[in-house]
PDB file of N, CA and C in Angstrom:
ATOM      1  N   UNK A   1     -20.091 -17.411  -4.966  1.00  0.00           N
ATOM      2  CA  UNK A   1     -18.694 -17.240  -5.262  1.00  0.00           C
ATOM      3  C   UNK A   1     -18.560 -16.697  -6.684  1.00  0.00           C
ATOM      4  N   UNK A   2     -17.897 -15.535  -6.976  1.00  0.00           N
ATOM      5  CA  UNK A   2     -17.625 -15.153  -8.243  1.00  0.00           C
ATOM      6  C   UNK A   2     -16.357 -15.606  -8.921  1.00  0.00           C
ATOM      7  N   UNK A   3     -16.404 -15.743 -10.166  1.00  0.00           N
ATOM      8  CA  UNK A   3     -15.255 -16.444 -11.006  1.00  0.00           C
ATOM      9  C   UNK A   3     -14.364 -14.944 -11.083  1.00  0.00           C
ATOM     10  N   UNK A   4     -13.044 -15.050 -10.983  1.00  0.00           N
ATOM     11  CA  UNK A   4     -12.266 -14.260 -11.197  1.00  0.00           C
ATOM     12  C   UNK A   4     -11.364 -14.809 -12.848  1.00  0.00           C
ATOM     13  N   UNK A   5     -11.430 -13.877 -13.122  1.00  0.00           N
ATOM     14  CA  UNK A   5     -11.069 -13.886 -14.751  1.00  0.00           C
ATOM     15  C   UNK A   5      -9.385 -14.126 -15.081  1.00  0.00           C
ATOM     16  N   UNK A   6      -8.836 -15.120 -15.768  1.00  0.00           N
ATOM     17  CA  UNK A   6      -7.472 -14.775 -15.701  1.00  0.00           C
ATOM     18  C   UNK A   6      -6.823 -13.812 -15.949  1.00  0.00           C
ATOM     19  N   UNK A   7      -5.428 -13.124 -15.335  1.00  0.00           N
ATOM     20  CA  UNK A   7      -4.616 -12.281 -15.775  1.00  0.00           C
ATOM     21  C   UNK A   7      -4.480 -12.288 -16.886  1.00  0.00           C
ATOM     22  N   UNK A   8      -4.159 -13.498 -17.889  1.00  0.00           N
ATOM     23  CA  UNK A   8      -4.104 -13.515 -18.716  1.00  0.00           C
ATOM     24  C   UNK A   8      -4.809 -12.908 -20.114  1.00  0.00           C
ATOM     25  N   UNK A   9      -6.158 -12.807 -19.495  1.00  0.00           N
ATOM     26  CA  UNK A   9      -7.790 -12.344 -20.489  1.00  0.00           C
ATOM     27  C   UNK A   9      -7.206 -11.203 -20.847  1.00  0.00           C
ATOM     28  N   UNK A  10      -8.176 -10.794 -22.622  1.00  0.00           N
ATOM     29  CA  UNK A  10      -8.051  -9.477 -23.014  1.00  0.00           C
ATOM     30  C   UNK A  10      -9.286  -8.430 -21.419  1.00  0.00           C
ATOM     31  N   UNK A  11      -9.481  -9.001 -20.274  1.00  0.00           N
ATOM     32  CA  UNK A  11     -10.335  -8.343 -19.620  1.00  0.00           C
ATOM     33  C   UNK A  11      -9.817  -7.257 -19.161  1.00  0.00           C
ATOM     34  N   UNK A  12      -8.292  -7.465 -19.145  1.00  0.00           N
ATOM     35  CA  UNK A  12      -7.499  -6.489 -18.002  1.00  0.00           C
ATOM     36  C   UNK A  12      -6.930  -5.342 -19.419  1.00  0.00           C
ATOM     37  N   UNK A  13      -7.418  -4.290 -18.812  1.00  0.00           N
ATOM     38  CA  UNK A  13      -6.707  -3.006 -19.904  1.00  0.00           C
ATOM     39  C   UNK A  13      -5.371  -3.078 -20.442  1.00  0.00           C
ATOM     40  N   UNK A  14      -4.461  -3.301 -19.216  1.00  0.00           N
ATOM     41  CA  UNK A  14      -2.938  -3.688 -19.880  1.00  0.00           C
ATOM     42  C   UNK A  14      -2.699  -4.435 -20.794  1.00  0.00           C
ATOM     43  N   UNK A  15      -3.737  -5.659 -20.844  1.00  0.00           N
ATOM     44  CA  UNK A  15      -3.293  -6.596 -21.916  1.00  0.00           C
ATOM     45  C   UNK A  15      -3.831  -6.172 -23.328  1.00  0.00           C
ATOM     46  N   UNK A  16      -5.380  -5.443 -23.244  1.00  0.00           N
ATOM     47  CA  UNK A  16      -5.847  -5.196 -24.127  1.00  0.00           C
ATOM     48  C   UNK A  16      -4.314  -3.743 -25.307  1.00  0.00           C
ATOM     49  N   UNK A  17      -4.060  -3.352 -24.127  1.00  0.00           N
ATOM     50  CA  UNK A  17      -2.503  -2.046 -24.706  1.00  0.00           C
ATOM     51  C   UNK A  17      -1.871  -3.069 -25.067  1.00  0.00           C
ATOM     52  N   UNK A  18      -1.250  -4.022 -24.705  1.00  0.00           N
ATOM     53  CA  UNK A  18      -0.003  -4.551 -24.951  1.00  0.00           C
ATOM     54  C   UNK A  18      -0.275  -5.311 -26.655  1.00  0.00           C
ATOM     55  N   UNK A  19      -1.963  -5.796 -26.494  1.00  0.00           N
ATOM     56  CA  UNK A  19      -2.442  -6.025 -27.973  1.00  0.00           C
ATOM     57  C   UNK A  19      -2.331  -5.432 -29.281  1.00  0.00           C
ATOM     58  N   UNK A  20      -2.532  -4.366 -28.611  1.00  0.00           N
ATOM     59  CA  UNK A  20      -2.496  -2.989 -29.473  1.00  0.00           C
ATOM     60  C   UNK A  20      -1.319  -2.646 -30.200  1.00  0.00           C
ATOM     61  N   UNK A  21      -0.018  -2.231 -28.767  1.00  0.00           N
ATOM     62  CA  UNK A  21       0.970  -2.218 -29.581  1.00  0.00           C
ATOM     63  C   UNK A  21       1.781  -3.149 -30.005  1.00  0.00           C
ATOM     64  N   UNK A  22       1.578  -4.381 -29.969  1.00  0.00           N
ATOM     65  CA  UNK A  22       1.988  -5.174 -31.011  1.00  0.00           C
ATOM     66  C   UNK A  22       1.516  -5.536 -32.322  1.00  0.00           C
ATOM     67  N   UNK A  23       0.332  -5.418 -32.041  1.00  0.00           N
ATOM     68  CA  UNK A  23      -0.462  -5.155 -33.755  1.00  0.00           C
ATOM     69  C   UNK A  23      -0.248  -4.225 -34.691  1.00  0.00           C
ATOM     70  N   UNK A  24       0.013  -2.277 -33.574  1.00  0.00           N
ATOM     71  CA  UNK A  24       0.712  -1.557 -34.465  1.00  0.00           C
ATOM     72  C   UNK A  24       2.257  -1.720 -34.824  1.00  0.00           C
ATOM     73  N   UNK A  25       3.102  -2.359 -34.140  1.00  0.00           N
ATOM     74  CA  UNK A  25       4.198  -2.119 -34.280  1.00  0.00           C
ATOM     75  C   UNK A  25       4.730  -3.458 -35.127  1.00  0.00           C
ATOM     76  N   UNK A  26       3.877  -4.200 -35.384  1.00  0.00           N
ATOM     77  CA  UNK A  26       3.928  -5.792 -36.478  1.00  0.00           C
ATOM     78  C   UNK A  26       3.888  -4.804 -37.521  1.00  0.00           C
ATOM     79  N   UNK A  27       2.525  -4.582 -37.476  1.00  0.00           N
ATOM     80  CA  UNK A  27       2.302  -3.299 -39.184  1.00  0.00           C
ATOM     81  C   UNK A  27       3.312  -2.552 -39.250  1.00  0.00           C
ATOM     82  N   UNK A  28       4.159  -1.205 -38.533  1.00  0.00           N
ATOM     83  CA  UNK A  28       5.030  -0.517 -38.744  1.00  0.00           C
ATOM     84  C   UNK A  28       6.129  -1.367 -39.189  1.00  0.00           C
ATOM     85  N   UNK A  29       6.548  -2.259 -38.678  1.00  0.00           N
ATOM     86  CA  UNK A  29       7.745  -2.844 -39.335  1.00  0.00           C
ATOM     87  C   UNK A  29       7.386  -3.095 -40.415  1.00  0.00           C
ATOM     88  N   UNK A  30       6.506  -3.927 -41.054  1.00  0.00           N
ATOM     89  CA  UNK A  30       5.891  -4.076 -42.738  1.00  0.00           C
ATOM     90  C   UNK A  30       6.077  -2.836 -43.401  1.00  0.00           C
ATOM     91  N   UNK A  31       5.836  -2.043 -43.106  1.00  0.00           N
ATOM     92  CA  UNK A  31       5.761  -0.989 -43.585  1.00  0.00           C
ATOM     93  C   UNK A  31       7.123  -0.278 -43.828  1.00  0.00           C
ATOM     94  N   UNK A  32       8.003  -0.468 -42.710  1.00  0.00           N
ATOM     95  CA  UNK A  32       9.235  -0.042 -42.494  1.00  0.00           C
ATOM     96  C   UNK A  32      10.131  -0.623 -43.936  1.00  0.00           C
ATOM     97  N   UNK A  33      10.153  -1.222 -44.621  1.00  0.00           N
ATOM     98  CA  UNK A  33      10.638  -2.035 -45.590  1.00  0.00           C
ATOM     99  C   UNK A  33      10.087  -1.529 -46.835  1.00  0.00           C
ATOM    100  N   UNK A  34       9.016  -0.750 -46.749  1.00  0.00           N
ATOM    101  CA  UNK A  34       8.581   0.521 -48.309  1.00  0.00           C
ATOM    102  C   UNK A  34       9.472   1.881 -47.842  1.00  0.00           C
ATOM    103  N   UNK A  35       9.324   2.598 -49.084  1.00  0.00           N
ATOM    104  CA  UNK A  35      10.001   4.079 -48.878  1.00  0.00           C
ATOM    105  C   UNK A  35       8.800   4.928 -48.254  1.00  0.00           C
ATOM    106  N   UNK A  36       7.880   4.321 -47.615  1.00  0.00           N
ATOM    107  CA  UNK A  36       7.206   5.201 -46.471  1.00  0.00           C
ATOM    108  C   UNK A  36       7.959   6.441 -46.058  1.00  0.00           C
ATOM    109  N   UNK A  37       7.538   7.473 -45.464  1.00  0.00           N
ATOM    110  CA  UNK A  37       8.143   8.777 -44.374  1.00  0.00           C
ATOM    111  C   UNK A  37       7.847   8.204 -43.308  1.00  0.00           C
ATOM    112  N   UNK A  38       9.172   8.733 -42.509  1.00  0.00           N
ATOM    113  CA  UNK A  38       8.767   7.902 -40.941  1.00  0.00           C
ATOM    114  C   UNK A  38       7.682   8.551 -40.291  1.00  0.00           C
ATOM    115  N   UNK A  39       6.928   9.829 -40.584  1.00  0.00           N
ATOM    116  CA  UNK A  39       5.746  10.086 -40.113  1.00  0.00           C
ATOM    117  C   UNK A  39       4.919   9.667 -40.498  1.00  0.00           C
ATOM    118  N   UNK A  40       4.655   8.611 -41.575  1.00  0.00           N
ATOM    119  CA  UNK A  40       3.566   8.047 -42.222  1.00  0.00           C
ATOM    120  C   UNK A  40       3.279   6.768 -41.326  1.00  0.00           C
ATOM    121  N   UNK A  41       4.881   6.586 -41.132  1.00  0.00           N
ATOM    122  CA  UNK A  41       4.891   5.104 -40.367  1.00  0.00           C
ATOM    123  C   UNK A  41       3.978   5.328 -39.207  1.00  0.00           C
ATOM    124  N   UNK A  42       4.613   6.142 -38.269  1.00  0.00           N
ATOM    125  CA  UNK A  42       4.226   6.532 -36.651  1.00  0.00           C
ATOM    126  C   UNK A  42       2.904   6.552 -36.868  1.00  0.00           C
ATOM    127  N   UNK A  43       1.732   7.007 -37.717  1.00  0.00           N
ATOM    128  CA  UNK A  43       1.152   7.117 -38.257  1.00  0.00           C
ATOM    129  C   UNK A  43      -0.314   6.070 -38.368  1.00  0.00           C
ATOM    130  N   UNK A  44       0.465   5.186 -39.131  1.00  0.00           N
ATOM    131  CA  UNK A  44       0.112   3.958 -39.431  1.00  0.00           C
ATOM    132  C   UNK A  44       0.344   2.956 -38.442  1.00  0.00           C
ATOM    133  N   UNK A  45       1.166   2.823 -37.527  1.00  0.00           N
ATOM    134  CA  UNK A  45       1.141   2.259 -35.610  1.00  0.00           C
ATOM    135  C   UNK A  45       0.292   3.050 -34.971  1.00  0.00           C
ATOM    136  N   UNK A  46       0.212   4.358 -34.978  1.00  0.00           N
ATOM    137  CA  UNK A  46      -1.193   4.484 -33.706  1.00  0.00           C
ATOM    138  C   UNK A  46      -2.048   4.040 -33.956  1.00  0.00           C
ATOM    139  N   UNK A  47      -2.843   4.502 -35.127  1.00  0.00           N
ATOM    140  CA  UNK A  47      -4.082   4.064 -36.193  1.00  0.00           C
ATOM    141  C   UNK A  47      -4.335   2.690 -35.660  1.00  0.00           C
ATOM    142  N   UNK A  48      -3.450   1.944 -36.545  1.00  0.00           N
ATOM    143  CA  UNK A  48      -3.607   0.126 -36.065  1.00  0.00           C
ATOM    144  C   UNK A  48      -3.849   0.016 -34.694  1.00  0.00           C
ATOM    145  N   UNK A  49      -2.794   0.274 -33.757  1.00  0.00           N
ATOM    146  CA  UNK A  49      -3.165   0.449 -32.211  1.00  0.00           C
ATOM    147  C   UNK A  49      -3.965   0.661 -31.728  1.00  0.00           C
ATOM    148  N   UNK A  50      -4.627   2.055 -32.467  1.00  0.00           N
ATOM    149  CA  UNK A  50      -6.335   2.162 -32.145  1.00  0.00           C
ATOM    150  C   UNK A  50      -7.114   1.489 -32.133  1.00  0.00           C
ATOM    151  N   UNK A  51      -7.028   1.478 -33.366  1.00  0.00           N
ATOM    152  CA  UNK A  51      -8.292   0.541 -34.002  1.00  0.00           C
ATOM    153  C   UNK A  51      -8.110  -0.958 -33.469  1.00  0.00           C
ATOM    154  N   UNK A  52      -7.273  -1.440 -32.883  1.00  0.00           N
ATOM    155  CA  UNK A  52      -6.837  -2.607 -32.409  1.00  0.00           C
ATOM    156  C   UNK A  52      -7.538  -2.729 -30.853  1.00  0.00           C
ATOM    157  N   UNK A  53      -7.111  -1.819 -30.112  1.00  0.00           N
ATOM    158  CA  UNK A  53      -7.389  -1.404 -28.906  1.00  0.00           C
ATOM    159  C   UNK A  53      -8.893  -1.326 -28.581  1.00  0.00           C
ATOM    160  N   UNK A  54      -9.355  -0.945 -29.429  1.00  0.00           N
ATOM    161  CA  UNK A  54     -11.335  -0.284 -30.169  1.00  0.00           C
ATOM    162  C   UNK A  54     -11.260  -1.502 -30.140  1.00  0.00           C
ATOM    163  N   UNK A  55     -10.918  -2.181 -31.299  1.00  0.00           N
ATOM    164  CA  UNK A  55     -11.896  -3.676 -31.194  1.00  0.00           C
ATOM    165  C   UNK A  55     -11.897  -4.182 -30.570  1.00  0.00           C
ATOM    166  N   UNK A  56     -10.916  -4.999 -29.659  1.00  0.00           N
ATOM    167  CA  UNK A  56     -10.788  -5.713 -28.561  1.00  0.00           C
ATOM    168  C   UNK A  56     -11.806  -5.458 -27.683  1.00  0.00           C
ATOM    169  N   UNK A  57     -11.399  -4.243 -26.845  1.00  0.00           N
ATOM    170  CA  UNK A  57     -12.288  -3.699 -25.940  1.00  0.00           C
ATOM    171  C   UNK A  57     -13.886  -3.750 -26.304  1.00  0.00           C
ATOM    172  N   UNK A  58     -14.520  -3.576 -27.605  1.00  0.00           N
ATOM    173  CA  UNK A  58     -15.739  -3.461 -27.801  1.00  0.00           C
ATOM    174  C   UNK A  58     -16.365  -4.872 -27.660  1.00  0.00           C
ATOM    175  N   UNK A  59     -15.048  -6.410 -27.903  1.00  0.00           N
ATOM    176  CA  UNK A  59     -15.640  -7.439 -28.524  1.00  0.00           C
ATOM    177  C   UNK A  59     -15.797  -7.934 -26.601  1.00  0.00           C
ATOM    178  N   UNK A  60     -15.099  -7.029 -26.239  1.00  0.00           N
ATOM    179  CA  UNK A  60     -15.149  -7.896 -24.626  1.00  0.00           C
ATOM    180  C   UNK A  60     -16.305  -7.680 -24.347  1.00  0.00           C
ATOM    181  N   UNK A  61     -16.757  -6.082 -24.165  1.00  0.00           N
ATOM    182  CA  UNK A  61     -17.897  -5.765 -23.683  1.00  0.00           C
ATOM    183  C   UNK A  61     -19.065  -6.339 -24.059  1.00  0.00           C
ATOM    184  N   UNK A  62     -19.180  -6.867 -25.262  1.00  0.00           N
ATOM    185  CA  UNK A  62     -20.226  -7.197 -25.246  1.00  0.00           C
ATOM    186  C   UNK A  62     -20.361  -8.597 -25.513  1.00  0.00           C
ATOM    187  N   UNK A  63     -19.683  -9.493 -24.628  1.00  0.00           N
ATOM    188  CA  UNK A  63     -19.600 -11.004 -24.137  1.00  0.00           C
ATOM    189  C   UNK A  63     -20.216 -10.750 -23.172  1.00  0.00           C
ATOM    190  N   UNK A  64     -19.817  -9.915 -21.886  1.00  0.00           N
ATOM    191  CA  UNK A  64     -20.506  -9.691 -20.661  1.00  0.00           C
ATOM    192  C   UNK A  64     -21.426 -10.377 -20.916  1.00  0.00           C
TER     193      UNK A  64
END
């Protein structure tokens, strides 16, 4: 019998996105409150998102 993983886990891609953009969009608001350019902002949310998205995903894989 195999263990099925909760919905809940960073296992499922959606959740690992939904991580993402809340990590970038926590930072963009911080940010939102300096005289930033709003393209610096947008900017500074993908980036984080990325790099958010990257880690997660890398730290899962290699629990396997």
């Amino acid at each position: 019998m195999s263990q099925h993983e909760s919905r809940w886990s960073l296992a499922h891609t959606g959740n690992r996105i939904l991580l993402a953009v809340i990590a970038g969009a926590l930072i963009a608001c911080l940010c939102g409150g300096t005289d930033l350019p709003v393209a610096t902002q947008l900017v500074i949310l993908l980036g984080v998102g990325g790099v958010t998205y990257a880690l997660v995903t890398l730290l899962h894989r290699t629990r396997r």
